[in-house]
N, C-alpha and C. Protein backbone atom coordinates (compact mmCIF):
# COMPACT_ATOMS: atom_id res chain seq x y z
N UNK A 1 4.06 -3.93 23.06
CA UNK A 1 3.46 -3.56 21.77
C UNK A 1 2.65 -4.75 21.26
N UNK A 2 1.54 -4.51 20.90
CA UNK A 2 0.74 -5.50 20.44
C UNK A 2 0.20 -5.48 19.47
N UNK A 3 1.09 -6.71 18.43
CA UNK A 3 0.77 -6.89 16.90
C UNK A 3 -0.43 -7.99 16.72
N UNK A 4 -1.16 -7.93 15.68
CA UNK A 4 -2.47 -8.49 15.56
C UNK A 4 -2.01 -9.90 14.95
N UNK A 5 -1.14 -10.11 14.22
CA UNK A 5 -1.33 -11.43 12.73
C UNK A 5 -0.58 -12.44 13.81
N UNK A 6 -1.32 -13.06 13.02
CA UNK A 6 -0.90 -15.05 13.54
C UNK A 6 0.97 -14.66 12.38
N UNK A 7 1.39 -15.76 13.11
CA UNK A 7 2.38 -16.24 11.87
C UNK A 7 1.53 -16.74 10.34
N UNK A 8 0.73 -17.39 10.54
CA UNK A 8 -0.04 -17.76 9.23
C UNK A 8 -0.21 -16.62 8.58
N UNK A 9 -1.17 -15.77 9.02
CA UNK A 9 -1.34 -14.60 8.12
C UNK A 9 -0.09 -13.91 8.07
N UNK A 10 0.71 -13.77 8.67
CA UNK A 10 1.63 -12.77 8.27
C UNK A 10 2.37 -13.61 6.81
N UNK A 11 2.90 -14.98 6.54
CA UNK A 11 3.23 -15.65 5.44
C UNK A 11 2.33 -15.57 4.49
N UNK A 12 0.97 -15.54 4.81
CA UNK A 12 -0.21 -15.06 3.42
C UNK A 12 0.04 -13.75 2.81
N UNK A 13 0.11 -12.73 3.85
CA UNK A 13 0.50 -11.85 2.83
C UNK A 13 1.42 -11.48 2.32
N UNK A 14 2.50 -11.66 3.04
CA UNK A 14 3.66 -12.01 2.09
C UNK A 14 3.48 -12.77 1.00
N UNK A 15 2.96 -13.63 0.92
CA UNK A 15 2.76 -14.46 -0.68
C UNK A 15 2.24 -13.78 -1.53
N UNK A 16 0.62 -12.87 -1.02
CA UNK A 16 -0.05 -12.32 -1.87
C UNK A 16 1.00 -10.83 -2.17
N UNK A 17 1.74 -10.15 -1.69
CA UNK A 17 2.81 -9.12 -1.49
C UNK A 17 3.60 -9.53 -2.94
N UNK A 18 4.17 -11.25 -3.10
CA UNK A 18 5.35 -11.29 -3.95
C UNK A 18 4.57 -11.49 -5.28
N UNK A 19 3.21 -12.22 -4.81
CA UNK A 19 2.41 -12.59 -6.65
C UNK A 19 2.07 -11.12 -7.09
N UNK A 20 1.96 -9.88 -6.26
CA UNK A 20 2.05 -8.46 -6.85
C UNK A 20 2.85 -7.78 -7.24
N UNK A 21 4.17 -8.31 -6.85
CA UNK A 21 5.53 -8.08 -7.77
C UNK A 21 5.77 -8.62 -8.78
N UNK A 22 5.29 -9.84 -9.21
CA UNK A 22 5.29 -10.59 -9.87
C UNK A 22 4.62 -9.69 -11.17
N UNK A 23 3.01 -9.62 -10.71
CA UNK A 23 2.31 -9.13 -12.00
C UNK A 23 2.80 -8.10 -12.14
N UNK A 24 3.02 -7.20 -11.64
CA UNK A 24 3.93 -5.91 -11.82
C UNK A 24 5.05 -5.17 -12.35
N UNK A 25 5.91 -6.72 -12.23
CA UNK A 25 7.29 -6.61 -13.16
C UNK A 25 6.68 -7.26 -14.14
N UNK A 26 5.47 -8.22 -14.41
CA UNK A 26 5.38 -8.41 -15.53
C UNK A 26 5.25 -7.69 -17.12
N UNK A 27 4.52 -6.47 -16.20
CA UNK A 27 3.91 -6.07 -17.17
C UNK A 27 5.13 -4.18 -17.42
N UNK A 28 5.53 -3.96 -16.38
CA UNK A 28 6.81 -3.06 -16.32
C UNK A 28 7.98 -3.71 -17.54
N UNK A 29 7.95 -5.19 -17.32
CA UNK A 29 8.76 -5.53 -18.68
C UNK A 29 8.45 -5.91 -20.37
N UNK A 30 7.19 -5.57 -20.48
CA UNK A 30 6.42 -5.52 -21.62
C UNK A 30 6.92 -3.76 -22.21
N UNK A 31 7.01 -3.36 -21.27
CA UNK A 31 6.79 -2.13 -21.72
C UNK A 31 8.03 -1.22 -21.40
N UNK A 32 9.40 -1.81 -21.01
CA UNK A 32 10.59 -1.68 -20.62
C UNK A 32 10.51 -0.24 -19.26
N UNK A 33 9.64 -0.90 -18.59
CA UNK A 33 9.61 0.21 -17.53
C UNK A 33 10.36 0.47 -16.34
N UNK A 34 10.79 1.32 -16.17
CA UNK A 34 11.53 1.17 -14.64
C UNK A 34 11.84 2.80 -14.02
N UNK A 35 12.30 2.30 -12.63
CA UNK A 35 12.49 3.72 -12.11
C UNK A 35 13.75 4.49 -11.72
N UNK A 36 14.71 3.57 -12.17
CA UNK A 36 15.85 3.95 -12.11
C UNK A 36 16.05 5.62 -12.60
N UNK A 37 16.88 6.32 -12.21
CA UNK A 37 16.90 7.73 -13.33
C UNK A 37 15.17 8.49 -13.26
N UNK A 38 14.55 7.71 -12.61
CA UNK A 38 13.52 9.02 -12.79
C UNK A 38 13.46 9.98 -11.96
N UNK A 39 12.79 11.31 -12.74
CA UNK A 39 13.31 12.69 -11.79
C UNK A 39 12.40 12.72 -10.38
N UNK A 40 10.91 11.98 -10.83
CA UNK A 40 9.86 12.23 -9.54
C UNK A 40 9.94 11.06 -8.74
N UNK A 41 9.70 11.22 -7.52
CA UNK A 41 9.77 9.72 -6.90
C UNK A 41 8.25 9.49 -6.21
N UNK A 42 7.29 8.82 -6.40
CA UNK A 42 6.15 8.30 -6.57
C UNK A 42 5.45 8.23 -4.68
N UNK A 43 6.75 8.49 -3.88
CA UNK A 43 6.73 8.37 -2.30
C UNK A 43 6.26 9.45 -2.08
N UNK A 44 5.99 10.60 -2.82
CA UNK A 44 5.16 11.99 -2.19
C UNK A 44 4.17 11.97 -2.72
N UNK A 45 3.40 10.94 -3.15
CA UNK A 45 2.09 10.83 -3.57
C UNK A 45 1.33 10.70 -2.24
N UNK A 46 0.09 11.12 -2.46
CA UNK A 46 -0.92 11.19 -1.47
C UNK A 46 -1.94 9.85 -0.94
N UNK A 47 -1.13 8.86 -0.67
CA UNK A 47 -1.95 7.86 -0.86
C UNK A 47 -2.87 7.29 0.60
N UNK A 48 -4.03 7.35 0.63
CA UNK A 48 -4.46 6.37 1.40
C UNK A 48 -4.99 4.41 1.42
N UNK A 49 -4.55 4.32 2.86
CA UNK A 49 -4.93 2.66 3.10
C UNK A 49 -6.30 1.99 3.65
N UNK A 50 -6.98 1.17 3.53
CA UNK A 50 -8.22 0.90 3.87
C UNK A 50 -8.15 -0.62 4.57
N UNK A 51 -6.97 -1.54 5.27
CA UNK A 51 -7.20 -2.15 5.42
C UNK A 51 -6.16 -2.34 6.75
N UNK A 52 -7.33 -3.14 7.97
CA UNK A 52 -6.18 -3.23 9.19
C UNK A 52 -5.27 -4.31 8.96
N UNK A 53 -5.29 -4.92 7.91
CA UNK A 53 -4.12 -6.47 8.17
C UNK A 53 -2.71 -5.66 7.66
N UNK A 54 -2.79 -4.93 6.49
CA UNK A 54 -1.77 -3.97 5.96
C UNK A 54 -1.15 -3.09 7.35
N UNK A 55 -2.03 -2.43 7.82
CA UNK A 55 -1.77 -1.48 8.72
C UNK A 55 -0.72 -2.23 10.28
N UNK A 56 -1.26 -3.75 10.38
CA UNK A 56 -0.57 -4.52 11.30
C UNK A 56 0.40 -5.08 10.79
N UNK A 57 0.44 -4.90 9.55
CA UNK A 57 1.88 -5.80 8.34
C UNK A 57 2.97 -4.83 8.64
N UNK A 58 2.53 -3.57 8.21
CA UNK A 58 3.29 -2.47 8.43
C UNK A 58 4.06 -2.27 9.49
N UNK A 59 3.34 -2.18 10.72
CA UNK A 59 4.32 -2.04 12.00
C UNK A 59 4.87 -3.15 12.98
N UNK A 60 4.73 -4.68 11.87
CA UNK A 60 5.61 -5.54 12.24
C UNK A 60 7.06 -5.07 11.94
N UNK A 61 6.90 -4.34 10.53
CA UNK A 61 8.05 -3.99 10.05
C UNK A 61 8.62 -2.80 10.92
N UNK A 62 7.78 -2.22 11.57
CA UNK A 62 8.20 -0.68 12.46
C UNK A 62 8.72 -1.67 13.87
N UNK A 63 8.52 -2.36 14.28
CA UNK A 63 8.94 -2.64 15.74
C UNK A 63 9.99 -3.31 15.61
N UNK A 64 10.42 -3.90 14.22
CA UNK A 64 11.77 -5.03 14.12
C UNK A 64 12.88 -3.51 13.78
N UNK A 65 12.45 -2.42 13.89
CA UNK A 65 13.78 -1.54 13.63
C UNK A 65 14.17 -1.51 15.25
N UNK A 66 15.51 -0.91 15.10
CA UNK A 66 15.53 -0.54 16.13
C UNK A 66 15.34 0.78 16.92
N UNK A 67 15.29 1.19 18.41
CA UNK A 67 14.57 2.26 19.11
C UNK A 67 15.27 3.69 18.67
N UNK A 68 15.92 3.88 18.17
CA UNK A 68 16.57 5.20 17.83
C UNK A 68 15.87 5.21 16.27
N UNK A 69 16.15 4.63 15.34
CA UNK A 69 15.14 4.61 13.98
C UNK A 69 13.67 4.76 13.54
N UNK A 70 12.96 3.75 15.04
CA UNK A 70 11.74 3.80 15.30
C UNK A 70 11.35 5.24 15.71
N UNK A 71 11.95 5.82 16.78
CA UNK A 71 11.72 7.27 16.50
C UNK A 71 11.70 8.55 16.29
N UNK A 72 12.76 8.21 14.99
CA UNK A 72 13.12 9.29 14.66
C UNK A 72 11.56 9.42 13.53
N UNK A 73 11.30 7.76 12.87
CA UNK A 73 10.25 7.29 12.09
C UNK A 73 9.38 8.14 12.16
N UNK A 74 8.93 7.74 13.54
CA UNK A 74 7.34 8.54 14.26
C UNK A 74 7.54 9.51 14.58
N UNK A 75 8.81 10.57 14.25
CA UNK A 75 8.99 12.21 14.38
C UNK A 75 8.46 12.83 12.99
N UNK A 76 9.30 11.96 11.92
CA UNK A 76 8.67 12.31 10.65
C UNK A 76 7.23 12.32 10.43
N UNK A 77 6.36 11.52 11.14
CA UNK A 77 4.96 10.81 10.38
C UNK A 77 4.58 11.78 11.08
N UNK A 78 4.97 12.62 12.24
CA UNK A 78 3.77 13.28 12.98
C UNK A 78 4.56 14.70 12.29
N UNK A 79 5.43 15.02 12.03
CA UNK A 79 5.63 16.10 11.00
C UNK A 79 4.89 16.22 9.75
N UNK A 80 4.67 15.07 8.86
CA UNK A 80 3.70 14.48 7.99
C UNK A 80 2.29 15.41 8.25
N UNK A 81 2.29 14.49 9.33
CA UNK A 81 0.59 14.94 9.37
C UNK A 81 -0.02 16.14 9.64
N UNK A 82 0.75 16.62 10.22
CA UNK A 82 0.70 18.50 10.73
C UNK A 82 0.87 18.78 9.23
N UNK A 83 1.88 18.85 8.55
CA UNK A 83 1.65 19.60 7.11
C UNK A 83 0.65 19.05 5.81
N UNK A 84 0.11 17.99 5.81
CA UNK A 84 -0.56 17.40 5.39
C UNK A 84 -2.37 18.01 5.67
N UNK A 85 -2.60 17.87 6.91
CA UNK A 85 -3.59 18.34 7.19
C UNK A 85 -3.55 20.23 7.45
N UNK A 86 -2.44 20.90 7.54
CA UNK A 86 -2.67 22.18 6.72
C UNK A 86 -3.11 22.41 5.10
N UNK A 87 -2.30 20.93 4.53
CA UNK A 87 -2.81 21.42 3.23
C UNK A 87 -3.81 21.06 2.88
N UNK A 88 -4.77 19.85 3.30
CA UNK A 88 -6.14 19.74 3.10
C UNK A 88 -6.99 20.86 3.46
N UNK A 89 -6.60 21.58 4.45
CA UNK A 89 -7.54 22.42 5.08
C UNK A 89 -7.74 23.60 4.57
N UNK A 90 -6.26 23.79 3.21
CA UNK A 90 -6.73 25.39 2.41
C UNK A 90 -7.10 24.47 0.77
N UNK A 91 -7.61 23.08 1.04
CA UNK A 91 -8.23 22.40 -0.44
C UNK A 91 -7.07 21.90 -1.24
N UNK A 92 -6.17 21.79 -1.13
CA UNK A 92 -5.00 21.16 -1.67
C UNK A 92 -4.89 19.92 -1.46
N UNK A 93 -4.26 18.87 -2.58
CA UNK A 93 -4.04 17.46 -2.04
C UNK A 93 -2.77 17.77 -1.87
N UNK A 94 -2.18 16.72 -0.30
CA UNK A 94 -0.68 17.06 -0.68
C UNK A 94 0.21 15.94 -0.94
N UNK A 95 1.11 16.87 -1.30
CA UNK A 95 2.80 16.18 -1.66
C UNK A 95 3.83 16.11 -0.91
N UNK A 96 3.86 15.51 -0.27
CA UNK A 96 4.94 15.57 0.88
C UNK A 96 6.01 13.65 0.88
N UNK A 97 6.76 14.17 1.36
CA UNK A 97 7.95 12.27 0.96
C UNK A 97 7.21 11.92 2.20
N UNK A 98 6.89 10.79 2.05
CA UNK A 98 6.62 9.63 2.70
C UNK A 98 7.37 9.45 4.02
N UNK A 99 6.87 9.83 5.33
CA UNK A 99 7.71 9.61 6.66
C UNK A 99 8.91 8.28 6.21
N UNK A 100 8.13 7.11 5.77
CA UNK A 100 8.84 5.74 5.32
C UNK A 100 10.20 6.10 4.53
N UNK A 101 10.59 6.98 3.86
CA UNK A 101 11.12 7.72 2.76
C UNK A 101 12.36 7.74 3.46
N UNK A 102 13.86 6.93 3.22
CA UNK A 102 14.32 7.89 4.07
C UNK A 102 15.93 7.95 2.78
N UNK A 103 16.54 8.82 2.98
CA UNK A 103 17.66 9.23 1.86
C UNK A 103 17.29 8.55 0.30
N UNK A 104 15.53 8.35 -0.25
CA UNK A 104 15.30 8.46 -1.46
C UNK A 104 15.12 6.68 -1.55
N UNK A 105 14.66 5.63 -0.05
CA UNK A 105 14.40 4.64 -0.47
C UNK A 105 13.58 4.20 0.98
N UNK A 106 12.82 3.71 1.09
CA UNK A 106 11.69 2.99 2.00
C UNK A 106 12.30 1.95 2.77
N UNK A 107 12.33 2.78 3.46
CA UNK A 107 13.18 2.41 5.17
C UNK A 107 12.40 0.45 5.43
N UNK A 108 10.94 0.52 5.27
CA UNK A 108 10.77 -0.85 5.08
C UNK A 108 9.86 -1.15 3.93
N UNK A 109 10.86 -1.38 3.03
CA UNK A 109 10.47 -1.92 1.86
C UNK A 109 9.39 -3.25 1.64
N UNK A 110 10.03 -4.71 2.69
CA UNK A 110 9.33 -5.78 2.50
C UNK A 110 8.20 -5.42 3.34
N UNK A 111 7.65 -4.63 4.22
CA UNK A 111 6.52 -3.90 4.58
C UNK A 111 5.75 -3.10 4.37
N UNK A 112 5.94 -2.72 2.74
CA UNK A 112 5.36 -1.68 2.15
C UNK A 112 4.25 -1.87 1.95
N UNK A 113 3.24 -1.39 1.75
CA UNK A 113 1.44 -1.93 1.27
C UNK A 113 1.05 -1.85 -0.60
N UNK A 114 -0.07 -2.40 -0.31
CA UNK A 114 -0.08 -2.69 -1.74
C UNK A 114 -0.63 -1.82 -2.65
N UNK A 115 -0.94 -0.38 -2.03
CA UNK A 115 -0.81 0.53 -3.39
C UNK A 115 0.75 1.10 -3.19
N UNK A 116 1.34 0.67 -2.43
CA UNK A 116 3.26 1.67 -2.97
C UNK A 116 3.75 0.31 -3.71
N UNK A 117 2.92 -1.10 -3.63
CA UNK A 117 3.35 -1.81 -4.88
C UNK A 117 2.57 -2.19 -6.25
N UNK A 118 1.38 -1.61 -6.02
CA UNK A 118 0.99 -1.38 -7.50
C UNK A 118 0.74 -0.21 -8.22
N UNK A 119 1.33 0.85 -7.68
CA UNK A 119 0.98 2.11 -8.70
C UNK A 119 2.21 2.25 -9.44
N UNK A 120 2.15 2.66 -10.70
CA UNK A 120 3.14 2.96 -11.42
C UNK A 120 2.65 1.91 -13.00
N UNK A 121 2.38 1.25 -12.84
CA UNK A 121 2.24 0.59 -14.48
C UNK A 121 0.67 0.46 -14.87
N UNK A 122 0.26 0.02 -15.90
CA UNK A 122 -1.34 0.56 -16.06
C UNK A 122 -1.84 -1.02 -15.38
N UNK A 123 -2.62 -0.57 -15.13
CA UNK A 123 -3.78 -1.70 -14.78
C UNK A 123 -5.05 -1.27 -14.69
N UNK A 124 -6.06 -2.83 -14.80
CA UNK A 124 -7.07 -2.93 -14.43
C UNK A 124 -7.82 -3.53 -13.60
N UNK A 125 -9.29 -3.20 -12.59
CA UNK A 125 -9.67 -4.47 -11.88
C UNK A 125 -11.11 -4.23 -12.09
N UNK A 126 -12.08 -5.32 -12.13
CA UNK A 126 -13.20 -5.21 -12.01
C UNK A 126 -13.89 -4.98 -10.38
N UNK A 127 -14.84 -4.16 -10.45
CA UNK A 127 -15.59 -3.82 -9.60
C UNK A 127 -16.62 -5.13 -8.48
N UNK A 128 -16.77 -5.04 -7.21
CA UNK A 128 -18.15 -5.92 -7.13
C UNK A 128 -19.26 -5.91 -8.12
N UNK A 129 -19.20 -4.60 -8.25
CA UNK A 129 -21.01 -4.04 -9.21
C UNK A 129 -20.94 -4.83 -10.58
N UNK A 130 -19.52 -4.77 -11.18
CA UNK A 130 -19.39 -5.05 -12.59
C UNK A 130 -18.27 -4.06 -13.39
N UNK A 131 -18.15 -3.16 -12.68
CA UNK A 131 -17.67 -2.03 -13.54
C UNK A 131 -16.24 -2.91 -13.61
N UNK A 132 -15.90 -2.73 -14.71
CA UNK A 132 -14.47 -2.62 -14.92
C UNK A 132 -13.83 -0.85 -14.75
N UNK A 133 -12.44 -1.03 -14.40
CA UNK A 133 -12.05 0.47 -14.19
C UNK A 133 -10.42 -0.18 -14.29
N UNK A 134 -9.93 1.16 -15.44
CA UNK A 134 -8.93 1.12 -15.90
C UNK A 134 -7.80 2.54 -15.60
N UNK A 135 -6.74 1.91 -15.14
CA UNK A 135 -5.29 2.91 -14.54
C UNK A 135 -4.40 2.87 -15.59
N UNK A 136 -3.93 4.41 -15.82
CA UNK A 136 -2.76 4.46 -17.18
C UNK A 136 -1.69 4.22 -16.54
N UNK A 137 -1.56 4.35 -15.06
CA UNK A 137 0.34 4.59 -14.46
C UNK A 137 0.49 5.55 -14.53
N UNK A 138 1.67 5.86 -14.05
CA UNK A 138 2.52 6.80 -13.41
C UNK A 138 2.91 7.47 -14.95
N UNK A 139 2.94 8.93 -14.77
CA UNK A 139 3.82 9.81 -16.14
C UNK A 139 4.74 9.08 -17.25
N UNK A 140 5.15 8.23 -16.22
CA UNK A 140 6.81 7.51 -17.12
C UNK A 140 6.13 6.52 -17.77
N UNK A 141 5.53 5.61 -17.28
CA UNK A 141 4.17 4.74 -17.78
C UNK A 141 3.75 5.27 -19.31
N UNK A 142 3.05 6.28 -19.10
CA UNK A 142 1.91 6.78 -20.13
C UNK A 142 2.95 7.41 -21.36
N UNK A 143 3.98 8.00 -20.91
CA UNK A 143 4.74 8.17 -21.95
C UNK A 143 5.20 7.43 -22.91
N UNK A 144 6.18 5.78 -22.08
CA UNK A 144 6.20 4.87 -22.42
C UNK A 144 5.02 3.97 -23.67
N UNK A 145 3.60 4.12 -23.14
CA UNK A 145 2.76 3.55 -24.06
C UNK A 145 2.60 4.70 -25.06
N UNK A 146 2.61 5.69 -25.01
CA UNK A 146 2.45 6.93 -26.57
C UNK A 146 3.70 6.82 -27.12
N UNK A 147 5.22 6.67 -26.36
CA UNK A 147 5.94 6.35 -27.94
C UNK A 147 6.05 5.20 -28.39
N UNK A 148 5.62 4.24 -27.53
CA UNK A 148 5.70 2.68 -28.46
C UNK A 148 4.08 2.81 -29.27
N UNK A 149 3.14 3.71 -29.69
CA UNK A 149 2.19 4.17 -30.56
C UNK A 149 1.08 2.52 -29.71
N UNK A 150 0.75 2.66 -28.99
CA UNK A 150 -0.06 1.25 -28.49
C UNK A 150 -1.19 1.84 -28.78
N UNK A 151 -2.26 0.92 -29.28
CA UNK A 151 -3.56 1.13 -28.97
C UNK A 151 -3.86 1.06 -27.59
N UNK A 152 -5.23 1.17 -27.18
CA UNK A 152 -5.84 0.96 -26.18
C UNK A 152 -5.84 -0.19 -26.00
N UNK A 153 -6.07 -1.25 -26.56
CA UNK A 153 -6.51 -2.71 -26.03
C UNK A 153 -4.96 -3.38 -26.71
N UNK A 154 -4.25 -2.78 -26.97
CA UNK A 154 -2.31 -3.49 -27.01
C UNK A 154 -2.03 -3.33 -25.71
N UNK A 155 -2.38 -1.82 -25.08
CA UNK A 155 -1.97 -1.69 -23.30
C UNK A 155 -1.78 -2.94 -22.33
N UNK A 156 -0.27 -3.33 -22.32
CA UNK A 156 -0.48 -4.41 -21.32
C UNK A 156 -1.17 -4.18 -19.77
N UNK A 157 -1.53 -4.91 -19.18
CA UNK A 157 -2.48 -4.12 -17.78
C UNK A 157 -2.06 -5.59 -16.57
N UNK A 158 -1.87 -4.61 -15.61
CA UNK A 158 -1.61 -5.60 -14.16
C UNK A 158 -3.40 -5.43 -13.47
N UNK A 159 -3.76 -6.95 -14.02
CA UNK A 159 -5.19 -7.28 -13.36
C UNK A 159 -4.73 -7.30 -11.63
N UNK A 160 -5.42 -6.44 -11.30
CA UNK A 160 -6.09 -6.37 -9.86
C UNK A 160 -6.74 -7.02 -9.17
N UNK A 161 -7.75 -6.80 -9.93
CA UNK A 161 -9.15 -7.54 -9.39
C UNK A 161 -9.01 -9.06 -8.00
N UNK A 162 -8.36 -10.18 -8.55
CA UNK A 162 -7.94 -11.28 -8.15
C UNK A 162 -6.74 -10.90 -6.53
N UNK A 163 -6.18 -10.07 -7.17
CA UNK A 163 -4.94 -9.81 -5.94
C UNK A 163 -6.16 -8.88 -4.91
N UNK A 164 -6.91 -8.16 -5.12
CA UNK A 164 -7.51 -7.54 -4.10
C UNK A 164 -8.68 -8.48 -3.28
N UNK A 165 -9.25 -8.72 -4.24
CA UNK A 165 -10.15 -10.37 -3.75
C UNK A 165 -9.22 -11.15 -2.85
N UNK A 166 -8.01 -11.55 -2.83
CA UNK A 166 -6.94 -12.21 -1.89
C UNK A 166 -7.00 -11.44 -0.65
N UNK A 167 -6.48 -9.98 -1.07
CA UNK A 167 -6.50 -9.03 0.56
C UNK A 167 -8.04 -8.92 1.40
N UNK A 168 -9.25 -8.84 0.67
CA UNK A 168 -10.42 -8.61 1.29
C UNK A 168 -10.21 -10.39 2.27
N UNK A 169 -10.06 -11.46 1.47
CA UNK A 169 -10.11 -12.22 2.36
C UNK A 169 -9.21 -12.30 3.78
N UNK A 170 -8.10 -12.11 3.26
CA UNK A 170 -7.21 -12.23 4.50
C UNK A 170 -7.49 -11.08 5.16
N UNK A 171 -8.05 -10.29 5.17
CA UNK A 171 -8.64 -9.01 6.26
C UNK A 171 -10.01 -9.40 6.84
N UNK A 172 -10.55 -10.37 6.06
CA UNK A 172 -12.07 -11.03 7.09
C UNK A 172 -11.44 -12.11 7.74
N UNK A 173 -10.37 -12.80 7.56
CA UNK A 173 -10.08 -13.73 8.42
C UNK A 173 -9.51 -13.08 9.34
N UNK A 174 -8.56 -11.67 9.60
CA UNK A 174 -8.32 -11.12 10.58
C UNK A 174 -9.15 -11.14 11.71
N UNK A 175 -9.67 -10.24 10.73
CA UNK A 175 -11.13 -9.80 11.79
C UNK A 175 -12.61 -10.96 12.56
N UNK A 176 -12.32 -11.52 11.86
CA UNK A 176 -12.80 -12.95 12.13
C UNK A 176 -14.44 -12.60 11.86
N UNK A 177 -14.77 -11.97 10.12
CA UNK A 177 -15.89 -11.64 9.86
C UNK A 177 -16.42 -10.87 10.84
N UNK A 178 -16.23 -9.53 11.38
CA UNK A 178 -16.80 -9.07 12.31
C UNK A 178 -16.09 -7.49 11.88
N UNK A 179 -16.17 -7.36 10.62
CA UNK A 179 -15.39 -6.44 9.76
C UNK A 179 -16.51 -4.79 10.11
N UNK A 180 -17.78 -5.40 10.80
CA UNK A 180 -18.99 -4.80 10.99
C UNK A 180 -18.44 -3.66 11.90
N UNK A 181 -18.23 -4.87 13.23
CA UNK A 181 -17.42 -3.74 15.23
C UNK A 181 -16.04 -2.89 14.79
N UNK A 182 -15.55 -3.00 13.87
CA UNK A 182 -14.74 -1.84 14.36
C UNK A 182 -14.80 -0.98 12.62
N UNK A 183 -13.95 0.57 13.11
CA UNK A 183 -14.58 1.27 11.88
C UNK A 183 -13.49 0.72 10.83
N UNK A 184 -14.23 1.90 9.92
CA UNK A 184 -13.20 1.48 8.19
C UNK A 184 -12.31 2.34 8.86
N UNK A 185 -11.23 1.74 8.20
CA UNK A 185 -9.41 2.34 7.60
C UNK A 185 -9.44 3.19 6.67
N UNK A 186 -9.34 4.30 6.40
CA UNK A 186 -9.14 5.24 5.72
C UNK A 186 -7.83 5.84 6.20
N UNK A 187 -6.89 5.80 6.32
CA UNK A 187 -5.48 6.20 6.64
C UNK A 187 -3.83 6.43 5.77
N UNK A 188 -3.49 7.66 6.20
CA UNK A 188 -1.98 7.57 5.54
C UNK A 188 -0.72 6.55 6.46
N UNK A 189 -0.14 6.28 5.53
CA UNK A 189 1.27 5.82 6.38
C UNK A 189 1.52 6.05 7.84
N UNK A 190 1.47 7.84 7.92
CA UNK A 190 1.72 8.52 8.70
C UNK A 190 1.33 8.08 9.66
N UNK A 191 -0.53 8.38 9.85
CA UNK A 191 -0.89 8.37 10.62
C UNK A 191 -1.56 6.65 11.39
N UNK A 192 -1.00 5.61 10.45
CA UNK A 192 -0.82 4.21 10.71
C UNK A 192 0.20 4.27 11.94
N UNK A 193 1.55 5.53 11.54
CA UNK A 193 2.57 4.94 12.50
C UNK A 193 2.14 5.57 13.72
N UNK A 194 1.30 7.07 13.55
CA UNK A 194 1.55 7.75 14.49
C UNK A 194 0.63 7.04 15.77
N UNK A 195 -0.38 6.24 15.37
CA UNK A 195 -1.93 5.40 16.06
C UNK A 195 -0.97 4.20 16.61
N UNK A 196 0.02 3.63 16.24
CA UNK A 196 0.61 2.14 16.46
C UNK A 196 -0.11 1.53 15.93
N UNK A 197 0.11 -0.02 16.19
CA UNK A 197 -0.66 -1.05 15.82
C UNK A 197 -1.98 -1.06 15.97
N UNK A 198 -3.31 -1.23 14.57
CA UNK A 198 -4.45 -1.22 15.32
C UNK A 198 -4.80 -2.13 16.50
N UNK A 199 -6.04 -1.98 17.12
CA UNK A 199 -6.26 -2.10 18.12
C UNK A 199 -7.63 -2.59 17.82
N UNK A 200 -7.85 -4.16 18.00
CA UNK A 200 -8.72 -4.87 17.43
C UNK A 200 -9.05 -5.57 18.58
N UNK A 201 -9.88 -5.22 19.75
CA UNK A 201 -10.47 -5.59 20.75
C UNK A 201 -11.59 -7.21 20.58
N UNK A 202 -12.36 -6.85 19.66
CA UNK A 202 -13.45 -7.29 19.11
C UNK A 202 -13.13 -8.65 18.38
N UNK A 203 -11.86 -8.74 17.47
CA UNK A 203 -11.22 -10.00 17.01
C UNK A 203 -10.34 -10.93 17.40
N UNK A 204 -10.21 -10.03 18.90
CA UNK A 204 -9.56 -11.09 19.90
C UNK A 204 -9.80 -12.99 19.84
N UNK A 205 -10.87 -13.32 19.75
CA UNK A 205 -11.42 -14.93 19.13
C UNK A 205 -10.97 -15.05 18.12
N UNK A 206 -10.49 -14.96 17.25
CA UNK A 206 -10.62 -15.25 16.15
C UNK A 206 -9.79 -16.70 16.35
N UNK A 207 -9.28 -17.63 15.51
CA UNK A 207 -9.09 -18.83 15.95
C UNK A 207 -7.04 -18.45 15.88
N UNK A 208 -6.50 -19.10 15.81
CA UNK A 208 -5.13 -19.28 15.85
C UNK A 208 -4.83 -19.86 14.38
N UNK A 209 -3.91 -19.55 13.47
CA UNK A 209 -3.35 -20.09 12.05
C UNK A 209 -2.43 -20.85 12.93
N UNK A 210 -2.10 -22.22 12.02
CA UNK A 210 -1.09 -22.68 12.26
C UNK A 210 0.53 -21.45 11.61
């Protein structure tokens, strides 16, 4: 099996991984947020990933399980994707638990990517162009800010912007600026596990991290 990250990068994103917990609980404790007791669990959201260093973060965490876990894993993700892509195909987004999902908690948690660790509290990030663009959170979130009566600009917010600027870099150093030869990432979980590790022919040079 062939994983892409140096040891270096794999400790970068882990760093950039914990300063997103960081801002995250920061601002979850402004606003006494949490998920304990909640009825929906945020893992059947429809989310896609756009980046191969995540996608190779990910199935460091898939190959350190062991071979009976690993595939029962990749039974789920390709169950995933069969019902998933029925429901795109009659116009539906879908809802389905997260292959990762397993008895109501994420089989690899310290491998999770960074929208299953920043959705849920409001934030904001600015755009390349300029735009700023602003997230209310998750139901429990938005409720949270209408009974504490917040204005709009009281809304505490987990800035983005800076933490994603971190991942674009450590994904051109992957790739070793050559982000050009292979295509974009547009991908679910699923189908991260069901592909294996990407397969980055082209960034083979790239230099060695200590």
């Amino acid at each position: 099996m062939l994983l892409n990250l140096t040891p270096g990068l794999t400790e970068e994103l882990g760093i950039l991984y914990e300063d997103m917990e960081k801002a995250y609980d920061a601002v979850a404790e402004v606003l006494g947020h949490g998920c304990d007791g909640c009825p929906d669990n945020c893992c059947d959201s429809y989310f896609l990933h756009h980046t191969y260093i995540e996608w190779a973060y990910l199935w460091e965490g898939v190959a350190a399980l062991p071979d009976k876990d690993r595939e029962a894993l990749l039974s789920r993700a390709k169950a995933y994707e069969l019902e998933a892509q029925k429901l795109i195909g009659r116009g539906e987004r879908p809802r389905i638990m997260c292959p990762v999902n397993q008895d109501g908690r994420c089989s690899l948690y310290k491998h999770r990517l960074m929208v299953c660790r920043t959705h849920g509290v409001p934030a904001s990030m600015t755009r390349p162009d300029g735009q700023q663009l602003r997230f209310p959170g998750c139901f429990r979130c938005q409720d949270l800010v209408e009974g504490q009566g917040l204005a709009e600009n009281e809304i505490p917010l987990m800035e983005r912007t800076d933490l994603l600027k971190r991942l674009v870099l450590l994904e051109h150093e992957l790739l070793s600026g050559k982000r050009h030869l292979v295509p974009k990432v547009k991908r679910t979980i699923a189908s991260m596990l069901i592909s294996g590790p990407p397969d980055l022919p082209h960034c083979s040079d790239r230099p060695t991290r200590p």
